[in-house]
Protein backbone atom coordinates (compact mmCIF):
# COMPACT_ATOMS: atom_id res chain seq x y z
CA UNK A 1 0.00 0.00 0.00
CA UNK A 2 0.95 3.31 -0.74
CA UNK A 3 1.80 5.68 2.06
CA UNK A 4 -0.30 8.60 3.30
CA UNK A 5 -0.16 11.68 5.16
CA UNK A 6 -3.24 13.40 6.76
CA UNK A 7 -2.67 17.31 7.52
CA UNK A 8 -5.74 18.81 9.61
CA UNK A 9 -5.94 22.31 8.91
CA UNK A 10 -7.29 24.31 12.69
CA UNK A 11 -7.91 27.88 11.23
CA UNK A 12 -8.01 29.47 14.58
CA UNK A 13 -6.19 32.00 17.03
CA UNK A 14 -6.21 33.65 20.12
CA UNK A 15 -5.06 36.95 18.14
CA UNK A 16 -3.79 37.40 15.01
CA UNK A 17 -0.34 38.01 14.35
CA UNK A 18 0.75 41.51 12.51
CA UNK A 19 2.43 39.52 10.03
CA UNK A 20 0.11 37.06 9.53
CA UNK A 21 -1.98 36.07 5.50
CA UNK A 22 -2.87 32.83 6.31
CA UNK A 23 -6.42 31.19 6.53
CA UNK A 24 -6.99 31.73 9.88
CA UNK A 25 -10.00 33.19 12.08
CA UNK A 26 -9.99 34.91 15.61
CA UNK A 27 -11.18 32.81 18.28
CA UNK A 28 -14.01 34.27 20.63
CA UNK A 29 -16.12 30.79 21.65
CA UNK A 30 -14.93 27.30 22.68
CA UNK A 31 -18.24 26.60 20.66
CA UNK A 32 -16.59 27.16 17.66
CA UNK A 33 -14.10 24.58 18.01
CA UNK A 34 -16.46 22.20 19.01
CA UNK A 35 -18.42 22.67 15.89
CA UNK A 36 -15.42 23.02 13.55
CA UNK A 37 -13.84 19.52 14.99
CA UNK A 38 -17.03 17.87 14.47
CA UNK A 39 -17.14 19.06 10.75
CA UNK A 40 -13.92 18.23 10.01
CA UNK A 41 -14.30 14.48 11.41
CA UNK A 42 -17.68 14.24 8.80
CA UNK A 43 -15.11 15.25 5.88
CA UNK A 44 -13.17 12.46 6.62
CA UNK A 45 -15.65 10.23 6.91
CA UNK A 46 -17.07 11.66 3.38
CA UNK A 47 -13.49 10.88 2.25
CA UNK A 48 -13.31 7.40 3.34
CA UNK A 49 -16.73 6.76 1.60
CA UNK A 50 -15.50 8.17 -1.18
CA UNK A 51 -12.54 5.89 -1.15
CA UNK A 52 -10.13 8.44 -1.06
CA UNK A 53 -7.80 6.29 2.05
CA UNK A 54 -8.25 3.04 -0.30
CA UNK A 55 -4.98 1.29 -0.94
CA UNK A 56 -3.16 3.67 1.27
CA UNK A 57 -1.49 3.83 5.24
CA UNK A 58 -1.59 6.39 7.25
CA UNK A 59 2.15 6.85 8.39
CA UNK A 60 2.10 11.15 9.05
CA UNK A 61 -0.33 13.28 10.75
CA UNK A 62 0.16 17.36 10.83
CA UNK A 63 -2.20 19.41 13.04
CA UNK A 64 -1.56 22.80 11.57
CA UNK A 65 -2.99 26.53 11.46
CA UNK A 66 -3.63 28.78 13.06
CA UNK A 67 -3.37 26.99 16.65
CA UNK A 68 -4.40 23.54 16.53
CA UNK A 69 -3.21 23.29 20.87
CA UNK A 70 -6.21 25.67 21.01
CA UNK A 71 -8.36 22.13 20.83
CA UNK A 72 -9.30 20.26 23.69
CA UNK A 73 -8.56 17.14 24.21
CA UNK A 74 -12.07 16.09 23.75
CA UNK A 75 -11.82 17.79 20.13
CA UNK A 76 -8.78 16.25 18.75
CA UNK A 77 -10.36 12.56 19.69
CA UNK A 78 -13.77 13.57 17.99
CA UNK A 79 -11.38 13.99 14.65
CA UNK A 80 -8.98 10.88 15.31
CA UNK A 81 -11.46 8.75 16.54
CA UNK A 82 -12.62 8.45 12.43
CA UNK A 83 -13.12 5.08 11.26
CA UNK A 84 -11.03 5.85 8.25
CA UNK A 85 -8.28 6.77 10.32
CA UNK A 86 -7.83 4.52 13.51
CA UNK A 87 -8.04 1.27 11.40
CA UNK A 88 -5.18 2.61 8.88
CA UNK A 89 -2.72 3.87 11.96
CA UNK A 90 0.96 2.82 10.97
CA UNK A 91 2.22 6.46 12.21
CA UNK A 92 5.95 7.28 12.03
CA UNK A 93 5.07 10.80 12.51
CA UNK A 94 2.26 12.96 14.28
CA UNK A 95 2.69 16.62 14.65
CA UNK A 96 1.25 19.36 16.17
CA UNK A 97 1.50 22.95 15.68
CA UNK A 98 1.61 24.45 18.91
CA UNK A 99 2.05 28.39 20.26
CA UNK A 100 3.69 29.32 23.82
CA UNK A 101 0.59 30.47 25.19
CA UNK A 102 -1.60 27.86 24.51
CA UNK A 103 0.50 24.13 25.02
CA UNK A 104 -0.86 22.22 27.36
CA UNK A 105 1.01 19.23 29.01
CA UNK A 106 -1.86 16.98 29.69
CA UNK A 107 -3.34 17.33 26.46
CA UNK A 108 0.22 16.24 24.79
CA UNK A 109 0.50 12.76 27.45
CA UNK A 110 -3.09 12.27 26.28
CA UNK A 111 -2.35 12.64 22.51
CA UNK A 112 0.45 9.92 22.94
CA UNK A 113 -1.90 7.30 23.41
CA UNK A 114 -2.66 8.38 19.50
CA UNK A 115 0.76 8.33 18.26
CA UNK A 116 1.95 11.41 18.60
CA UNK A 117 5.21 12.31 19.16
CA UNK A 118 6.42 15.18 18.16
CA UNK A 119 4.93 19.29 18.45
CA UNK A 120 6.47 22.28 16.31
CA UNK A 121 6.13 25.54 18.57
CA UNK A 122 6.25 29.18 17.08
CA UNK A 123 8.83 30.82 19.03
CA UNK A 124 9.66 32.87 16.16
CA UNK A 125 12.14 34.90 18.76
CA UNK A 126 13.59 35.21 22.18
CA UNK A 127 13.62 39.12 22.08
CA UNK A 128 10.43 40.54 23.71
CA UNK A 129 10.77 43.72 21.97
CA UNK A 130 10.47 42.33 18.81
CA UNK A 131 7.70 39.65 20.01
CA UNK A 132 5.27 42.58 20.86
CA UNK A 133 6.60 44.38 17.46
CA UNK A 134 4.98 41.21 15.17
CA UNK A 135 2.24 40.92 17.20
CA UNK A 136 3.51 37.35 19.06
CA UNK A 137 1.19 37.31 22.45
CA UNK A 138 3.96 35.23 24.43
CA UNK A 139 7.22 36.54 26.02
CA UNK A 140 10.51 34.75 25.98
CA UNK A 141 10.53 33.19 29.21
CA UNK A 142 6.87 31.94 28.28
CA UNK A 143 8.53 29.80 25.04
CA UNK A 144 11.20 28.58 27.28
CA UNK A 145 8.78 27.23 29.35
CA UNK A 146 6.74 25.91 26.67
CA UNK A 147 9.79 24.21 25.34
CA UNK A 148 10.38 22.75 28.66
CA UNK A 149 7.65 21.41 28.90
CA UNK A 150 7.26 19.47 25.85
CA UNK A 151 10.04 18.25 26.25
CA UNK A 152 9.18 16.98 29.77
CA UNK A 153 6.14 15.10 28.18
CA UNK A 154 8.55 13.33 25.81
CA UNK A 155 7.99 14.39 22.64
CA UNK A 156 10.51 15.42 19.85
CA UNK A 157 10.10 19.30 19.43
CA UNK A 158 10.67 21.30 16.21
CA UNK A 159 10.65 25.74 16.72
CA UNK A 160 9.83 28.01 14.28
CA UNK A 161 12.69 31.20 13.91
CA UNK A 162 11.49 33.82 11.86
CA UNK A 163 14.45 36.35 10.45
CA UNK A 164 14.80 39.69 9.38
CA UNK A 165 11.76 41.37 12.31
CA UNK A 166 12.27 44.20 13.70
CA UNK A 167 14.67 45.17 16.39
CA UNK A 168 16.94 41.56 15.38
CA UNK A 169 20.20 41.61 15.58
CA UNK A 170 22.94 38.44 15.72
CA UNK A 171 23.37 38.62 18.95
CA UNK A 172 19.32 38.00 19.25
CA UNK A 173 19.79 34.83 16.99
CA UNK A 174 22.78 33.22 18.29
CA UNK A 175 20.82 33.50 21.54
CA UNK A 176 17.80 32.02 20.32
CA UNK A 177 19.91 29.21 18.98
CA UNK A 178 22.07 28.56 22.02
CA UNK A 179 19.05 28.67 23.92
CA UNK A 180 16.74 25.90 22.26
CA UNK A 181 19.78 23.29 21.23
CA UNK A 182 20.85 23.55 24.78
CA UNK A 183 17.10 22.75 26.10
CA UNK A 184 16.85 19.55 23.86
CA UNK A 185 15.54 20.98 20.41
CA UNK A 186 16.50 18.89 17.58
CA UNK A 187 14.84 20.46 14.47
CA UNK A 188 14.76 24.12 13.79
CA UNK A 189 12.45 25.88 10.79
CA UNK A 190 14.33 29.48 9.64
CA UNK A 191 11.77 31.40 7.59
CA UNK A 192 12.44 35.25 6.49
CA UNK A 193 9.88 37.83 7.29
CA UNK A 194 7.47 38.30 4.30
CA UNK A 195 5.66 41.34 4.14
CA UNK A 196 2.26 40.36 2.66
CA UNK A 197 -0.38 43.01 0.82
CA UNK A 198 -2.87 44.07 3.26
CA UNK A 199 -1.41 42.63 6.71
CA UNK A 200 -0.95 45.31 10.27
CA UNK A 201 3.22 44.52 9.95
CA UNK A 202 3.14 45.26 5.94
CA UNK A 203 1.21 48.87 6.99
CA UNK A 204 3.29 49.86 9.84
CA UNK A 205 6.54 49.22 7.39
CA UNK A 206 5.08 51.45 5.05
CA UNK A 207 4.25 54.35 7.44
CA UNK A 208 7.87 54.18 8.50
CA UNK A 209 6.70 53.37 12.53
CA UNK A 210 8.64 50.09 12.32
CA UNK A 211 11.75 49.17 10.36
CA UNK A 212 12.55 45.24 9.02
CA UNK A 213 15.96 44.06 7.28
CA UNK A 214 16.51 44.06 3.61
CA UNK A 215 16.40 40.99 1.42
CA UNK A 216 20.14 40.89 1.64
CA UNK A 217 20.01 41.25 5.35
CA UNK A 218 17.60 38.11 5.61
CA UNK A 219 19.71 36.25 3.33
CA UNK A 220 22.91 37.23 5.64
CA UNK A 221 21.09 36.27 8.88
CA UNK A 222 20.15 32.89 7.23
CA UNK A 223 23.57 32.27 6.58
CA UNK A 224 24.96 33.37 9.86
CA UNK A 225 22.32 31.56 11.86
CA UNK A 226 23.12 28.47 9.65
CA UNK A 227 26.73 28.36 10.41
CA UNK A 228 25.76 28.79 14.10
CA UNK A 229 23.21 25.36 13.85
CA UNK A 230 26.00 23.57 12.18
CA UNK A 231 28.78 24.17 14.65
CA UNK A 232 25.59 22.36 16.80
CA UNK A 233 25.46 19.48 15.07
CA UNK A 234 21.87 20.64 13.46
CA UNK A 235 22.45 20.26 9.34
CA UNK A 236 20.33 21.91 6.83
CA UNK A 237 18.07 19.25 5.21
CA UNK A 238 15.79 21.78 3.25
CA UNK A 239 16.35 25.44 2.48
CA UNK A 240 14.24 26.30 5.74
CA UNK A 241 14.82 23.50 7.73
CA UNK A 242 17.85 22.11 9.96
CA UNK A 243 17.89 19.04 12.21
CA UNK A 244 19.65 16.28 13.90
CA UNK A 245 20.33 13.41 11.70
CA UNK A 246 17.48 11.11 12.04
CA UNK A 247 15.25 13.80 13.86
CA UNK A 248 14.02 15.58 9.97
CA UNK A 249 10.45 16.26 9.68
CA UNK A 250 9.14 13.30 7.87
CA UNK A 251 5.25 14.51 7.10
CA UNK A 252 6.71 17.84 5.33
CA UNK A 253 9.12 15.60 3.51
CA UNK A 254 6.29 14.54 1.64
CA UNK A 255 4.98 17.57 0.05
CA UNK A 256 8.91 18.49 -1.04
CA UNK A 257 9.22 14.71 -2.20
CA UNK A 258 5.25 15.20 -4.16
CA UNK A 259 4.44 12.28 -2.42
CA UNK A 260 0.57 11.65 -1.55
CA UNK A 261 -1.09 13.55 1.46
CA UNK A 262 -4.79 14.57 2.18
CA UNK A 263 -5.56 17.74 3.39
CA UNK A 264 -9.22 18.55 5.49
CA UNK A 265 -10.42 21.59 6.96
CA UNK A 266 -10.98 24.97 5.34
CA UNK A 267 -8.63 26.06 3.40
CA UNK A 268 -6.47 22.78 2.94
CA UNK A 269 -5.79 21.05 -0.50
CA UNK A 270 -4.74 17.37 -1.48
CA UNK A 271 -2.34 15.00 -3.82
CA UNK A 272 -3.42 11.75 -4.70
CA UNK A 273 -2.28 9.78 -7.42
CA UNK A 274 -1.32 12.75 -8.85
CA UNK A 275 -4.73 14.64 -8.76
CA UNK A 276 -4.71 18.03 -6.47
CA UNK A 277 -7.76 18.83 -4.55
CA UNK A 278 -8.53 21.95 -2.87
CA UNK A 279 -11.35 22.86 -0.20
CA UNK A 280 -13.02 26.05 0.06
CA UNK A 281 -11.09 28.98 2.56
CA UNK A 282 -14.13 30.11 4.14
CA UNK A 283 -16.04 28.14 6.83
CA UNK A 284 -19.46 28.88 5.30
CA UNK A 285 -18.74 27.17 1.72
CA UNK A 286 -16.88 24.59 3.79
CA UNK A 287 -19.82 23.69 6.47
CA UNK A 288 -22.20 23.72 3.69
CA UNK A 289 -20.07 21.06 1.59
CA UNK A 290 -20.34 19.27 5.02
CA UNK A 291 -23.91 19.29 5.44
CA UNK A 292 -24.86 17.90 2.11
CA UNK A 293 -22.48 15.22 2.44
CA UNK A 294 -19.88 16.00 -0.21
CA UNK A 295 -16.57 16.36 -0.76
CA UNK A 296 -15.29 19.86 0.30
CA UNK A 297 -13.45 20.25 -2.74
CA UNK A 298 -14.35 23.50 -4.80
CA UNK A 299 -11.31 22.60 -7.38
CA UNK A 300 -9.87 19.81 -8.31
CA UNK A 301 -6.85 19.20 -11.18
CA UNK A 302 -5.40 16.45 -12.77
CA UNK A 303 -1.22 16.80 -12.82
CA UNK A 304 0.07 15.83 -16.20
CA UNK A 305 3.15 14.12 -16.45
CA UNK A 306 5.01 17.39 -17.32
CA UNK A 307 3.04 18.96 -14.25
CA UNK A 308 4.37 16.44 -11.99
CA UNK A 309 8.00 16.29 -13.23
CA UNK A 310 8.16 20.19 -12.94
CA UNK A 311 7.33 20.39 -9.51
CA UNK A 312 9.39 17.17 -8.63
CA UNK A 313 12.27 19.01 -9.66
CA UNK A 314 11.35 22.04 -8.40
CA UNK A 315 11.12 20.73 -4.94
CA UNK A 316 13.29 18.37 -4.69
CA UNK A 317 16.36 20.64 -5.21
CA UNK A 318 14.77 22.34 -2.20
CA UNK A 319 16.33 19.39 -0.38
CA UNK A 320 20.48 18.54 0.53
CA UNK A 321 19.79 15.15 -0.80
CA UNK A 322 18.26 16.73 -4.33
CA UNK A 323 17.32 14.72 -7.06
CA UNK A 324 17.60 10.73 -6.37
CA UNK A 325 18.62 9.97 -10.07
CA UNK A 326 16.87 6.26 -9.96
CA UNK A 327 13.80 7.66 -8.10
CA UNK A 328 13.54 10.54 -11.24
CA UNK A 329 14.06 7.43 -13.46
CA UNK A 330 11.11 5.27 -11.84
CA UNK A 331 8.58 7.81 -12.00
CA UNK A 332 9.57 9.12 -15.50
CA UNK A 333 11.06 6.28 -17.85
CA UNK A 334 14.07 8.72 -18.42
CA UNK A 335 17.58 9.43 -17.23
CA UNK A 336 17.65 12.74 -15.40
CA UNK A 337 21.55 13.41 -16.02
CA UNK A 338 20.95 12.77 -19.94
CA UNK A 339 17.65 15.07 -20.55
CA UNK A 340 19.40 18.07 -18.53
CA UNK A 341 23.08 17.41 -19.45
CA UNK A 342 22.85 20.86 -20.55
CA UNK A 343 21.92 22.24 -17.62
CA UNK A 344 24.14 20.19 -15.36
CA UNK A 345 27.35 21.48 -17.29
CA UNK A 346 26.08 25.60 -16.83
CA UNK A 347 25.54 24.50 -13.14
CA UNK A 348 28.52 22.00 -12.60
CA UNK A 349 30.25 24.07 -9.87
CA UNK A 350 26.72 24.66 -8.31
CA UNK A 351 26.44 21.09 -8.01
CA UNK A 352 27.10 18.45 -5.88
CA UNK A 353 27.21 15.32 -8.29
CA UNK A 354 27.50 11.58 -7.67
CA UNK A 355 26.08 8.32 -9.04
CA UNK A 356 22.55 8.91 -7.09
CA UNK A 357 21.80 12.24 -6.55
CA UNK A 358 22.47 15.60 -7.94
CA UNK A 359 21.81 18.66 -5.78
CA UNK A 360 22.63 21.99 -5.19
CA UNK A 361 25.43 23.15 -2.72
CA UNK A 362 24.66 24.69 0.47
CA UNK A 363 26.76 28.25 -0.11
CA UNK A 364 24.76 28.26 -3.47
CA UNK A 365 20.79 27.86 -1.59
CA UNK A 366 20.25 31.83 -1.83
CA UNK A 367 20.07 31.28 -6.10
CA UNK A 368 18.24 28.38 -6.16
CA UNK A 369 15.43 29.71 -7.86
CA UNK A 370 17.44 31.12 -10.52
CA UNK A 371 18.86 27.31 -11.51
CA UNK A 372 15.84 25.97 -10.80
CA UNK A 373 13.70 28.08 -13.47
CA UNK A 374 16.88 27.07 -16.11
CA UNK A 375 16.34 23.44 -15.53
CA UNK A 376 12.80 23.93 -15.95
CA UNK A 377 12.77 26.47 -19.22
C-alpha cells in the first residue's frame, strides 16, 4: 500500500499576528471549536466513503494553522477517533503545531496514546521587543517554558525562527539558537519575514513606525544563523529546515518529495495519485459542503506528467539530498543526467554530483530559484 499523510488544517487563534496572510479566524467561543472539529471528522468520513484512504497507510499526521493546541482534548479525539483513520494507523510521525501560550502538558501525554510524538512551537524569537513588534502574544521566558515542557512530556520538538523582524540583531539569533539546542531541540524551521499586501506589519513598514531588514540582510542572517546550527550538530536538510540526523520532519518531507497527502479543513488542498484537490477557505462554503455530504473540494486538477516532473524538480532541489537519479528514473522512464546534461554542465560548480543524486550546494541555496527556473525552461 501506498503511504499517506493526513494534515488537519485548525484555522483558529487567540489573536492574530501583525504579520500574519494565512487562513486563519480569531477565536471568541470554545463553541466554535467544538463545531469546527465535528465538521472536520464528517469530511473524513465523506473521504473514506469516497474511497479516497483506499490502498493507502496512514504513516504522518500534521495538526496545523492557526493553533491547533487551542483544541481540547475532547476535540482532537472527535477527529482521530474516524473510522477511516484509527483502522489505517501505521504512524511514524504525528505533529502538532503548537504556540507558547496555549500548550498544554496533559493534552500532549493524552495525545500519545494516539501516536503522537512530536509538536512544532512558534517561538519565532527570544527578544520581547520584537515579540510585541509582530504581534507574538507570548514573552521569551513563556517559550522557554513551553519548550520545557514538551520536552518533559517526551515528545521530539521542532521551533519556528522567523528572520529579518524588527529590532533583530545576531546577537538576538545566536541567543535564540544557544538557547533551544541547549534545552533539547533537535529540528529548527528558519523562515524570512514576508511582508504580505494588506497585513498590520506590511502597513506599519510602510508608514515608516517600524523598520525590518533588507532581502540581503535576511539572506545574511540565514547564513549566519546556519553556520551557528551547524557548529551544533543541526544540518540543513531543506532550504528552511535544519535538524539532527534522524530527527528531519518526515510529514513535510512529503509535500517536497510530491508524495501523496490529504488535506481537510478549510482552506487545505490534497495529492493523490497525482490529482490536487482543494477545499473552500471560508467556513461557510466549507460547512455547507459538510452538510450535504460531499466532498469539500471547490477545485480539483489532474497533474500531467510534465506537471508532476516540474514540480518534482522544483522541490526536490529544495532538499540537501536533491534529485535521487533512480527515483527521477522510476517515476519518468528517463535518465535525469541525460535530458538536462545541458543544464548540469552551466551548473557544474553549483552542483554536488554523484552516481545517485544531484543537488545543489549549500553556499549556493540563496540562487536556487534562478537554476531551478533554467532546468525547468
Amino acid at each position: 500500500m501506498k503511504s499517506l499523510g493526513l494534515y488537519v488544517h485548525i484555522p483558529f487563534c487567540k489573536s492574530r499576528c501583525l504579520y500574519c496572510d494565512f487562513i486563519s479566524s480569531k477565536l471568541t467561543d470554545d463553541s466554535a471549536l467544538k463545531l469546527y472539529s465535528q465538521k472536520v471528522r464528517d469530511e473524513i468520513d465523506i473521504l473514506g466513503e469516497q474511497g479516497l484512504f483506499d490502498n493507502h497507510q496512514l504513516d504522518t499526521i500534521y495538526f496545523g494553522g492557526g493553533t491547533p493546541s487551542l483544541l481540547k482534548i475532547d476535540y482532537f479525539r472527535t477527529i482521530l477517533e474516524s473510522k477511516f483513520l484509527n483502522r489505517r494507523y501505521s504512524l511514524k510521525e504525528f505533529t502538532i503545531e503548537a504556540n507558547p501560550g496555549s500548550i498544554d502538558y496533559d493534552t500532549i501525554i493524552a495525545l500519545k496514546k494516539y501516536g503522537l510524538n512530536r509538536v512544532s512551537i512558534g517561538v519565532q524569537s527570544l527578544n520581547d521587543k520584537s515579540l510585541n513588534a509582530i504581534g507574538r502574544i507570548h514573552d521569551k521566558d513563556k517559550a522557554i517554558e513551553a519548550i520545557k515542557l514538551a520536552i518533559k512530556a517526551g515528545v521530539e520538538v521542532s521551533v519556528d525562527l522567523m528572520l529579518g523582524i524588527p529590532y533583530q540583531t545576531k546577537e538576538d539569533i545566536k541567543f535564540f539558537i544557544d538557547t533551544v539546542v541547549d534545552l533539547g531541540v533537535n529540528h529548527i524551521s528558519m523562515y524570512m519575514l514576508s511582508l504580505e499586501e494588506g497585513t498590520a506589519l506590511t502597513k506599519l513598514v510602510e508608514e515608516g513606525k517600524l523598520e525590518v531588514a533588507s532581502d540581503d540582510e535576511k539572506v545574511e542572517l540565514l547564513d549566519y544563523a546556519s553556520s551557528l546550527l551547524k557548529e551544533k550538530g543541526l544540518y540543513r536538510y531543506e532550504v528552511s529546515n535544519f535538524a539532527r540526523k534522524g530527527k528531519e520532519a518526515i510529514h513535510n518531507t512529503k509535500y517536497w518529495r510530491l508524495e501523496d497527502y490529504i488535506g481537510v479543513g478549510v482552506g487545505s488542498h490534497s495529492l493523490v495519485d497525482n490529482k490536487r484537490f482543494y477545499n473552500p477557505d471560508n467556513f461557510e462554503d466549507y460547512y455547507a459542503c459538510i452538510n450535504r455530504k460531499e466532498l469539500a473540494h471547490i477545485k480539483e486538477e489532474d497533474l500531467t506528467e510534465s506537471d508532476v516532473e516540474e514540480e518534482y524538480i522544483m522541490l526536490a532541489f529544495r532538499l540537501s539530498d536533491g534529485i535521487n537519479l533512480v527515483d527521477y528514473k522510476n517515476k519518468f522512464g528517463i535518465d535525469f543526467d541525460e535530458k538536462y546534461k545541458n543544464q548540469i554542465n552551466k551548473y557544474n560548480k553549483f552542483l554536488n554530483i554523484n552516481n545517485n543524486n544531484i543537488s545543489i550546494k549549500e553556499e549556493y541555496l540563496s540562487v536556487m530559484n534562478s537554476i531551478v527556473v533554467d532546468f525547468l525552461s
